[in-house]
C-alpha atoms as a PDB file:
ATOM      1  CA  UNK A   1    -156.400  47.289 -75.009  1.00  0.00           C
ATOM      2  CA  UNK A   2    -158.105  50.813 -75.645  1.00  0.00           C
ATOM      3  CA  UNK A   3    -155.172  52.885 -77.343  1.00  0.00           C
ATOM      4  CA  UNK A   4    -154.702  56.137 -75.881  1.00  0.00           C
ATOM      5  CA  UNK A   5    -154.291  59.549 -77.106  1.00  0.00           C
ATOM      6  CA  UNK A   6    -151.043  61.248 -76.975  1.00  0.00           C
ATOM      7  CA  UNK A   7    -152.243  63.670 -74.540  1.00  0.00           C
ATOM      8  CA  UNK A   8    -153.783  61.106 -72.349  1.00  0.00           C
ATOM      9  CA  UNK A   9    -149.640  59.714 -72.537  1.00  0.00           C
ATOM     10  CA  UNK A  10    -148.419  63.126 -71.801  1.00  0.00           C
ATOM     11  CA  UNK A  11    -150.858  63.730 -68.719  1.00  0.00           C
ATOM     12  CA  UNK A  12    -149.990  60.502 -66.849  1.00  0.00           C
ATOM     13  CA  UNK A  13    -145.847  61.087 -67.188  1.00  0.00           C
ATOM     14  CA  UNK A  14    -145.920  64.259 -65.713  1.00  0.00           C
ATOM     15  CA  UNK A  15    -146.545  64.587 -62.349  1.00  0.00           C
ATOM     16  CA  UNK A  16    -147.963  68.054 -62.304  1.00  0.00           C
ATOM     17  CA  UNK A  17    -145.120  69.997 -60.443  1.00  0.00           C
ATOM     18  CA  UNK A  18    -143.617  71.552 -63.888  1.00  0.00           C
ATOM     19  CA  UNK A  19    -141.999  74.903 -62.318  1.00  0.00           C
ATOM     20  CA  UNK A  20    -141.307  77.866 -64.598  1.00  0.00           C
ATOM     21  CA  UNK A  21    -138.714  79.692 -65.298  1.00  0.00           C
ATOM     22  CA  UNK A  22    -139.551  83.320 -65.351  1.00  0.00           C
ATOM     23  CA  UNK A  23    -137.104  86.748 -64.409  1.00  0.00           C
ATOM     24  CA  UNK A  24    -133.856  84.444 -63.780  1.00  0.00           C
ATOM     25  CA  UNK A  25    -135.262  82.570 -61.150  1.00  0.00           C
ATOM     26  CA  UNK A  26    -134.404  79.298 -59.817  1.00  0.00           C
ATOM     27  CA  UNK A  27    -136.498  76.357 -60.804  1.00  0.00           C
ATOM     28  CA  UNK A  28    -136.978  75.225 -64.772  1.00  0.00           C
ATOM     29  CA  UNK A  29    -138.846  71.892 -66.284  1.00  0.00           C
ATOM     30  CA  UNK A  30    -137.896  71.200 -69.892  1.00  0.00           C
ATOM     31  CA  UNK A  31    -140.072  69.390 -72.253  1.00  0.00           C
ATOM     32  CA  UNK A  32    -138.584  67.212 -75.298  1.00  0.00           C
ATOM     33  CA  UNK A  33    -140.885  65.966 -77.994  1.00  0.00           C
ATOM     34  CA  UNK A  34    -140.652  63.789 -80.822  1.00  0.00           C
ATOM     35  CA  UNK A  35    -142.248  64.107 -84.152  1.00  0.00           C
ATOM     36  CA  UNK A  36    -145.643  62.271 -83.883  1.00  0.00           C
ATOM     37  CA  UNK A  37    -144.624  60.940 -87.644  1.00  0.00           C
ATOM     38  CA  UNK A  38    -141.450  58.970 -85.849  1.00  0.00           C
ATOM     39  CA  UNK A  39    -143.619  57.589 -83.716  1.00  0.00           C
ATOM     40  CA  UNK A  40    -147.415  56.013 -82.621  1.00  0.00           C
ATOM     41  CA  UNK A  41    -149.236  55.327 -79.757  1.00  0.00           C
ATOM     42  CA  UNK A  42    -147.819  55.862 -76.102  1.00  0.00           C
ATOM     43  CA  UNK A  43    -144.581  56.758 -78.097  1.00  0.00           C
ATOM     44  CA  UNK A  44    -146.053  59.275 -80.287  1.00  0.00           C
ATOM     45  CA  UNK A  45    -145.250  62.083 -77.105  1.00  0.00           C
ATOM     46  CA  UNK A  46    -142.457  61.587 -75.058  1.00  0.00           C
ATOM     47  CA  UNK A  47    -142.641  64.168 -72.070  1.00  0.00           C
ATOM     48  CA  UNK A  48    -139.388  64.040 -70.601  1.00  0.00           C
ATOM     49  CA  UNK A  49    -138.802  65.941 -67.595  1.00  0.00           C
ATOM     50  CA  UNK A  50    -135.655  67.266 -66.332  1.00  0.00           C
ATOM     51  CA  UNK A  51    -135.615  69.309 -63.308  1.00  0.00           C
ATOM     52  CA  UNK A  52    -132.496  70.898 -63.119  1.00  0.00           C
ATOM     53  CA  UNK A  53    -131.385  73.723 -61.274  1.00  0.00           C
ATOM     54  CA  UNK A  54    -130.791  77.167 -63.287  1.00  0.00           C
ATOM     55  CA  UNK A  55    -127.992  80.184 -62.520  1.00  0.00           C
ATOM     56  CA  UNK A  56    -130.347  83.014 -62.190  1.00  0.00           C
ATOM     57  CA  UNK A  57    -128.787  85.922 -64.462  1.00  0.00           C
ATOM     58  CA  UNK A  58    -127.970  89.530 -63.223  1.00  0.00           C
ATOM     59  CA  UNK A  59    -125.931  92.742 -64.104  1.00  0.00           C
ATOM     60  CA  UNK A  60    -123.998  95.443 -62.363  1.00  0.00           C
ATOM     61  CA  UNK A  61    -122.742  98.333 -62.864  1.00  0.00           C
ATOM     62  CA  UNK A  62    -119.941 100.499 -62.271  1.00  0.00           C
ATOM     63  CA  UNK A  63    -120.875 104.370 -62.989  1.00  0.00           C
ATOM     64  CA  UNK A  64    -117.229 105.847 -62.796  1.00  0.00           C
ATOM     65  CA  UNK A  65    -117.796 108.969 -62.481  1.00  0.00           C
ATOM     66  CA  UNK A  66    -115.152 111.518 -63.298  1.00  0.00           C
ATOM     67  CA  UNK A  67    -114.503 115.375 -61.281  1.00  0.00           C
ATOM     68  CA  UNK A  68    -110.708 117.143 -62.152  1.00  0.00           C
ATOM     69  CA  UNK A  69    -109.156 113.907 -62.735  1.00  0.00           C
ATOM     70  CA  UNK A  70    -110.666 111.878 -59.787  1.00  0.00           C
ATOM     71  CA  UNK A  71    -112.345 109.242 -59.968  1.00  0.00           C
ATOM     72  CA  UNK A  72    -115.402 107.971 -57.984  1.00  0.00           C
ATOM     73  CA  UNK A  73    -117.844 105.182 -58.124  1.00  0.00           C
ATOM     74  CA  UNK A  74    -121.430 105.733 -57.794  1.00  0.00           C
ATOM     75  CA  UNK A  75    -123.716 103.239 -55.316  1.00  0.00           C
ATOM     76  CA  UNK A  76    -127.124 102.366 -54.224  1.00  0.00           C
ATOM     77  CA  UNK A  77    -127.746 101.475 -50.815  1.00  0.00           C
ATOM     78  CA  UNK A  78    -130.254  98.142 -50.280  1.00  0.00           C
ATOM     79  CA  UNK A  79    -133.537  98.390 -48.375  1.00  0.00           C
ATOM     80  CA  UNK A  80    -134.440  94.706 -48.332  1.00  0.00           C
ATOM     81  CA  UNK A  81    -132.270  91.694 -47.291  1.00  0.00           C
ATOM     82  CA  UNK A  82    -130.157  90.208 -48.020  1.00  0.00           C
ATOM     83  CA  UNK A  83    -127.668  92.775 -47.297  1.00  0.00           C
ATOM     84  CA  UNK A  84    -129.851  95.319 -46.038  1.00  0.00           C
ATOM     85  CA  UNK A  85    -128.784  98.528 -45.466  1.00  0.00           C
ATOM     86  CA  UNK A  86    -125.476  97.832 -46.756  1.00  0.00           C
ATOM     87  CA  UNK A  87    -123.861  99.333 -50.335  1.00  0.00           C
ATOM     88  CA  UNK A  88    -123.873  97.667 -53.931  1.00  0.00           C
ATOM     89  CA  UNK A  89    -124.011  98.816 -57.524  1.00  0.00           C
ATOM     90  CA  UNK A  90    -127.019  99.467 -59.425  1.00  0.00           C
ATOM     91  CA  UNK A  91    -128.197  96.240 -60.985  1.00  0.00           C
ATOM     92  CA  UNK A  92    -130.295  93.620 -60.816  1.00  0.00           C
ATOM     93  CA  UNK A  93    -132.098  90.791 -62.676  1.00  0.00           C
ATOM     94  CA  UNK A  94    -132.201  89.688 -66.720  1.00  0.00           C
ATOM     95  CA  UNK A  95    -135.721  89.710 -67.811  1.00  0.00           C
ATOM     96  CA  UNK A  96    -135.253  85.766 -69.077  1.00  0.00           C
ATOM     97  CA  UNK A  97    -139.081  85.556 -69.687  1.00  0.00           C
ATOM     98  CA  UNK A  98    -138.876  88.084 -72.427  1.00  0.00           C
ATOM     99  CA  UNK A  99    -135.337  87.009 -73.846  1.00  0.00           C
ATOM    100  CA  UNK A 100    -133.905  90.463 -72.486  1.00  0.00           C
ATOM    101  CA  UNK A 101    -130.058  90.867 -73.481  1.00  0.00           C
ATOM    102  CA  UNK A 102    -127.652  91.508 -70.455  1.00  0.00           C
ATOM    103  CA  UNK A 103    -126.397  94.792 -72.360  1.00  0.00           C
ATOM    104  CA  UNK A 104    -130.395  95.889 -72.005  1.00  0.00           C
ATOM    105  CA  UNK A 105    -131.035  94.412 -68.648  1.00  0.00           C
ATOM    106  CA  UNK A 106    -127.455  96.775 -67.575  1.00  0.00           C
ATOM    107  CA  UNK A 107    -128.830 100.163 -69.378  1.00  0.00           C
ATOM    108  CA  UNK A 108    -132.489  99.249 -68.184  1.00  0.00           C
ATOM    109  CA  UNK A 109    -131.957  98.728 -64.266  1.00  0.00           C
ATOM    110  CA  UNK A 110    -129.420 101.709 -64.336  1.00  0.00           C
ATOM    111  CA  UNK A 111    -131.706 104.161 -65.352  1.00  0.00           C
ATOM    112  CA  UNK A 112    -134.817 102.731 -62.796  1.00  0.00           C
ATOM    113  CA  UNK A 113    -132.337 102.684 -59.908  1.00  0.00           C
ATOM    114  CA  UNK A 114    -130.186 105.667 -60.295  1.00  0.00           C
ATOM    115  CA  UNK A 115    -132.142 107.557 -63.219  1.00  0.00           C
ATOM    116  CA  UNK A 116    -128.896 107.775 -65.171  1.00  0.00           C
ATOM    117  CA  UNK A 117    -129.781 106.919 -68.748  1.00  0.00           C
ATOM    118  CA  UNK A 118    -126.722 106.115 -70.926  1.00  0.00           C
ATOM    119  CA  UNK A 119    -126.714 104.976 -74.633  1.00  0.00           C
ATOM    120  CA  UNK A 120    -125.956 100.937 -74.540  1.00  0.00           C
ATOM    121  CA  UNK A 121    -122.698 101.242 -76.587  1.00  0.00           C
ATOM    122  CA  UNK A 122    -121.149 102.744 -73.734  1.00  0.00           C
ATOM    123  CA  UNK A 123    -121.479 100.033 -71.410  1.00  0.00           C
ATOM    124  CA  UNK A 124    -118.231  98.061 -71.474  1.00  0.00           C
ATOM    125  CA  UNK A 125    -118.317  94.385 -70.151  1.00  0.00           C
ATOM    126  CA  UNK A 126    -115.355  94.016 -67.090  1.00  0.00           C
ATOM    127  CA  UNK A 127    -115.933  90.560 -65.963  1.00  0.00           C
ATOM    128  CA  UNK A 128    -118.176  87.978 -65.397  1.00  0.00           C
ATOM    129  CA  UNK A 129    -118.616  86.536 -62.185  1.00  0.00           C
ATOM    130  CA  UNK A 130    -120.568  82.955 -60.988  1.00  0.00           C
ATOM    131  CA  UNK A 131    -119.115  81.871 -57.456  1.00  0.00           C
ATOM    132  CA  UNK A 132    -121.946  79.763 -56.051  1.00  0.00           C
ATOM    133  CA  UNK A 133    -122.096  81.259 -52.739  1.00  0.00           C
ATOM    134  CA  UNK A 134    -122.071  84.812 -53.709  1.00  0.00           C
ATOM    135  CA  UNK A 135    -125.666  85.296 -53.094  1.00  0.00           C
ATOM    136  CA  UNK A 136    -127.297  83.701 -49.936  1.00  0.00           C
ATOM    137  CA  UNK A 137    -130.647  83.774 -52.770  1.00  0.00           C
ATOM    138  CA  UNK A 138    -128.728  80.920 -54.899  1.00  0.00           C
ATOM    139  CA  UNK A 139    -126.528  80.826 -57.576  1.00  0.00           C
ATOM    140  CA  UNK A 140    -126.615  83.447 -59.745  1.00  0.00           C
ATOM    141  CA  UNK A 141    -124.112  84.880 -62.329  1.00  0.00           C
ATOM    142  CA  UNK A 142    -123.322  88.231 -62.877  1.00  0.00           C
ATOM    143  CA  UNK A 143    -122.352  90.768 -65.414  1.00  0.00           C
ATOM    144  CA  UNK A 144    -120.350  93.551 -64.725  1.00  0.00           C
ATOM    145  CA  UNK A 145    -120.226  96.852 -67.262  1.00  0.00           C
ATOM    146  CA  UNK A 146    -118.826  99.984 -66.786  1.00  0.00           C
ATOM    147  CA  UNK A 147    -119.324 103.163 -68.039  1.00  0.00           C
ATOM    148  CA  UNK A 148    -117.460 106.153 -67.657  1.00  0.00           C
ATOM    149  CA  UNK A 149    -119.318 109.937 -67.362  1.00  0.00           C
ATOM    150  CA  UNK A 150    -118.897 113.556 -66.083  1.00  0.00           C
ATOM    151  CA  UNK A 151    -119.802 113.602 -62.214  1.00  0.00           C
ATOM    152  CA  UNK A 152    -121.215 117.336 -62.679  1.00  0.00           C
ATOM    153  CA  UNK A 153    -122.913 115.894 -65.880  1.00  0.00           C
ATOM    154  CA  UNK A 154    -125.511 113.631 -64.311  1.00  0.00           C
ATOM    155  CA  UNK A 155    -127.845 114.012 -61.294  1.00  0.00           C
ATOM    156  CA  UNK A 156    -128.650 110.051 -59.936  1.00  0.00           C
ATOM    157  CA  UNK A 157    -131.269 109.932 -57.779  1.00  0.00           C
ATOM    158  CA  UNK A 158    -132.410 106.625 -56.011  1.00  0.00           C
ATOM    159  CA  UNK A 159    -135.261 105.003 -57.762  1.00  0.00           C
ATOM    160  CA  UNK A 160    -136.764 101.672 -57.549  1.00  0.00           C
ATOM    161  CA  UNK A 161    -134.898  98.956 -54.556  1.00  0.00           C
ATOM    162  CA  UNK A 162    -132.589 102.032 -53.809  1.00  0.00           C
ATOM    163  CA  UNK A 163    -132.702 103.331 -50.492  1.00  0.00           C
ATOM    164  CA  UNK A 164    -130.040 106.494 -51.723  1.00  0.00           C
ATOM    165  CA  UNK A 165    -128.038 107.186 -53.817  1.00  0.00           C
ATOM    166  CA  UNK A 166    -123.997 108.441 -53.452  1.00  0.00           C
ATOM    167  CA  UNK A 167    -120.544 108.882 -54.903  1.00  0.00           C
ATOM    168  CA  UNK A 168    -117.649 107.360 -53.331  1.00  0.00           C
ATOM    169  CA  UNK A 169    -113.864 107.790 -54.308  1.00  0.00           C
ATOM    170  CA  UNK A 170    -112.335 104.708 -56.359  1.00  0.00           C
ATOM    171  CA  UNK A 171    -110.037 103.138 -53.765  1.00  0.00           C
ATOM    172  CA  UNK A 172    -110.130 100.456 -51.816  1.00  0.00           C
ATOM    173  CA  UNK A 173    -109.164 101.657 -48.757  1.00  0.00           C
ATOM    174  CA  UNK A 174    -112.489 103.393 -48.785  1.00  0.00           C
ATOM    175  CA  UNK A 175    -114.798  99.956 -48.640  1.00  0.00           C
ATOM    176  CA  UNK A 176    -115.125  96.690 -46.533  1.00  0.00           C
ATOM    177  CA  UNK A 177    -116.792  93.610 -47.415  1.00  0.00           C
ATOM    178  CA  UNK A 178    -119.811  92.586 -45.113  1.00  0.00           C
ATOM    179  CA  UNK A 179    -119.587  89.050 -44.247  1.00  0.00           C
ATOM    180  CA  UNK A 180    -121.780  86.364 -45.614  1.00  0.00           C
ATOM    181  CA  UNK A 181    -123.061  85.799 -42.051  1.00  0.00           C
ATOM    182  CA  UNK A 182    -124.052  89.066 -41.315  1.00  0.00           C
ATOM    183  CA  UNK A 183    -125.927  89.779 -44.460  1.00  0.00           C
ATOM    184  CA  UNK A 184    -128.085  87.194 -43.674  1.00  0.00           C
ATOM    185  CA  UNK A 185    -128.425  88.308 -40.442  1.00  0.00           C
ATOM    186  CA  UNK A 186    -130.230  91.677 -41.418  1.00  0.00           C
ATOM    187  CA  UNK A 187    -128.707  95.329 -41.083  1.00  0.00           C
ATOM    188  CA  UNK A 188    -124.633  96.146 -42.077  1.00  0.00           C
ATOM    189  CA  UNK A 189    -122.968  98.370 -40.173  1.00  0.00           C
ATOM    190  CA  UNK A 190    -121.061 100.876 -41.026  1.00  0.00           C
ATOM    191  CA  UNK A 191    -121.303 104.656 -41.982  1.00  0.00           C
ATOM    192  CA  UNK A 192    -125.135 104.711 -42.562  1.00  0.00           C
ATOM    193  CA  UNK A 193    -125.376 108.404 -42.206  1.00  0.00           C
ATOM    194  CA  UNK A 194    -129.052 110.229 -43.418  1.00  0.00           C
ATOM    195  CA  UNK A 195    -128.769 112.060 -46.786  1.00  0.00           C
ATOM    196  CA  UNK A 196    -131.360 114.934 -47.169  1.00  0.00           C
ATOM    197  CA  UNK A 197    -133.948 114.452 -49.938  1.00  0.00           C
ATOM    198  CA  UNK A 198    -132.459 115.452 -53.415  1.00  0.00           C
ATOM    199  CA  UNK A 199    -128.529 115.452 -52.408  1.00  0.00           C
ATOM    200  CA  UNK A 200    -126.249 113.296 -52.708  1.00  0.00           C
ATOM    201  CA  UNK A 201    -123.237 112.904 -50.799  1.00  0.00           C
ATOM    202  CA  UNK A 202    -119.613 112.764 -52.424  1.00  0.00           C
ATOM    203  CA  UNK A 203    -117.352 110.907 -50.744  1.00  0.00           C
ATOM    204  CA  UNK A 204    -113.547 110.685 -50.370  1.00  0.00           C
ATOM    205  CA  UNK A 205    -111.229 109.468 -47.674  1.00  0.00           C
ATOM    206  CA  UNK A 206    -111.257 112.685 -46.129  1.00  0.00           C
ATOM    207  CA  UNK A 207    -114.668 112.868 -45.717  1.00  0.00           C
ATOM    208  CA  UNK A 208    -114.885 109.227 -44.417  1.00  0.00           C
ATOM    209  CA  UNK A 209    -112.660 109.810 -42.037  1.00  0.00           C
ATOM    210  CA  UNK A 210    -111.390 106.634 -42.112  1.00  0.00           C
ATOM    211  CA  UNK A 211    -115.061 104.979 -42.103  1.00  0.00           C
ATOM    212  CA  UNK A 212    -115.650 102.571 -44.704  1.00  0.00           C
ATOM    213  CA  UNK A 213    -118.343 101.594 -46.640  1.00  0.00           C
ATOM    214  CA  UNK A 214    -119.877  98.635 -46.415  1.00  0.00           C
ATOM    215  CA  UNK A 215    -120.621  96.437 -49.698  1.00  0.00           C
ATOM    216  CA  UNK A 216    -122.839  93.775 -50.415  1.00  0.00           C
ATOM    217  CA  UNK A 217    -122.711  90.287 -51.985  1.00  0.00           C
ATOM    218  CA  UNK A 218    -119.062  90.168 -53.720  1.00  0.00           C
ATOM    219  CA  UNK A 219    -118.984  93.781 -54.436  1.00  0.00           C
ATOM    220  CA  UNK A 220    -115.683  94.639 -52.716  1.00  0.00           C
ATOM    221  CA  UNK A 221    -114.414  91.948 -55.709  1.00  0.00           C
ATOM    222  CA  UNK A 222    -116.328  94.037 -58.315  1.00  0.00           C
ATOM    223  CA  UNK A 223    -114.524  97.319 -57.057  1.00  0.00           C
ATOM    224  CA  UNK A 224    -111.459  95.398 -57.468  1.00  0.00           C
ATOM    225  CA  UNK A 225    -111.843  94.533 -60.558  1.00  0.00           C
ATOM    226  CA  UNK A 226    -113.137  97.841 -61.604  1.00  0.00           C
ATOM    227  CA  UNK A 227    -110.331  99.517 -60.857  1.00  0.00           C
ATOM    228  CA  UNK A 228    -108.110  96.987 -62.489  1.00  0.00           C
ATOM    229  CA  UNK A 229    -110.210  97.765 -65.794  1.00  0.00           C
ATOM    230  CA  UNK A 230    -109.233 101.316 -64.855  1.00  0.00           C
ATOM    231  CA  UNK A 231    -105.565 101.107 -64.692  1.00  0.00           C
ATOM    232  CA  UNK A 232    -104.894  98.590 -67.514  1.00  0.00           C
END
């Protein structure tokens, strides 16, 4: 019997449908080897292949900003689904294909969705969240940080995946979750009014007038739990 290479052993245990990993998303093949001096022949490569499912990893943050000892949140407002139209904080995915650090992926996707740049000490970690069903995309875990500046200080501007930008009053009385279903669905509802080109708006209950706005994903949570952080 012709003995074959180790390759040759490799190439006829994997099937060819290896999927990679790459930007936190969903899908990973791992490949264990053992040391060709442990073994010979067909054992010399062992190409074990386990697909199993990945969390995809993303951050968020809260930009509390602060005007004569108010406070107010700053938000992005989605242009693609899920979610569209409706209200979330700036954030998005860890670079996983280049080993990016959560702390960087929070400082990095601040400053390309908001154009806020802030040093990466100042980002302080609230929670961690990683309900399954959070995100209709699959399960993903997020990050939350905070970071605290002068409202009059900083002039956000939406960037990239940010429809606009604007500054909401900490309470929440002032948001609503949008359902699961809906967010799937397409559009939110909600107080969707148009904010002229280089302004953004600064909102408070009065100027709400009892309209709230609507959040994505778990985001209503996140406010929550930002304004826990706040308090304690």
């Amino acid at each position: 019997m012709k003995r074959r290479s180790a390759q040759e052993v490799f190439d006829s245990n994997v099937p060819g449908m290896v999927e990679l990993y790459l930007g936190g998303r969903m899908g990973a093949a791992r490949l264990l080897y053992e040391p060709e001096e442990k073994q010979s022949g067909e054992r010399a490569l062992i190409g074990y292949l386990y697909r199993q499912p990945q969390t995809s990893l993303m951050v968020d943050v809260g930009v509390v900003g602060v005007r004569d000892n108010r406070k107010f949140v700053l938000l992005i407002q989605r242009t693609s689904p899920p979610y569209s139209q409706a209200w979330a904080f700036p954030g998005g995915y860890v670079d996983i294909a280049n080993k990016e650090p959560v702390e960087h992926a929070a400082k990095r996707e601040l400053k390309e969705e908001t154009g806020i740049d802030v040093k990466q000490s100042a980002l302080e970690l609230v929670t961690v969240k990683s309900d399954p069903d959070r995100d209709p995309r699959g399960h993903t875990t997020t990050y939350l940080f905070k970071t605290v500046v002068n409202l009059d200080d900083v002039q956000p501007h939406a960037g990239s995946d940010a429809g606009e930008v604007r500054w909401v009053e900490l309470d929440e009385d002032n948001f609503t979750q949008v359902p699961r279903s809906r967010g799937l669905a397409g559009a939110a509802g909600g107080p969707q009014s148009v904010i002229p080109a280089g302004e953004v708006h600064i909102d408070d209950a009065k100027s709400l007038g009892g309209a709230k706005i609507d959040l994505a994903f778990d985001h209503a949570d996140l406010i929550k739990r930002l304004i826990d952080r706040r308090e304690s």
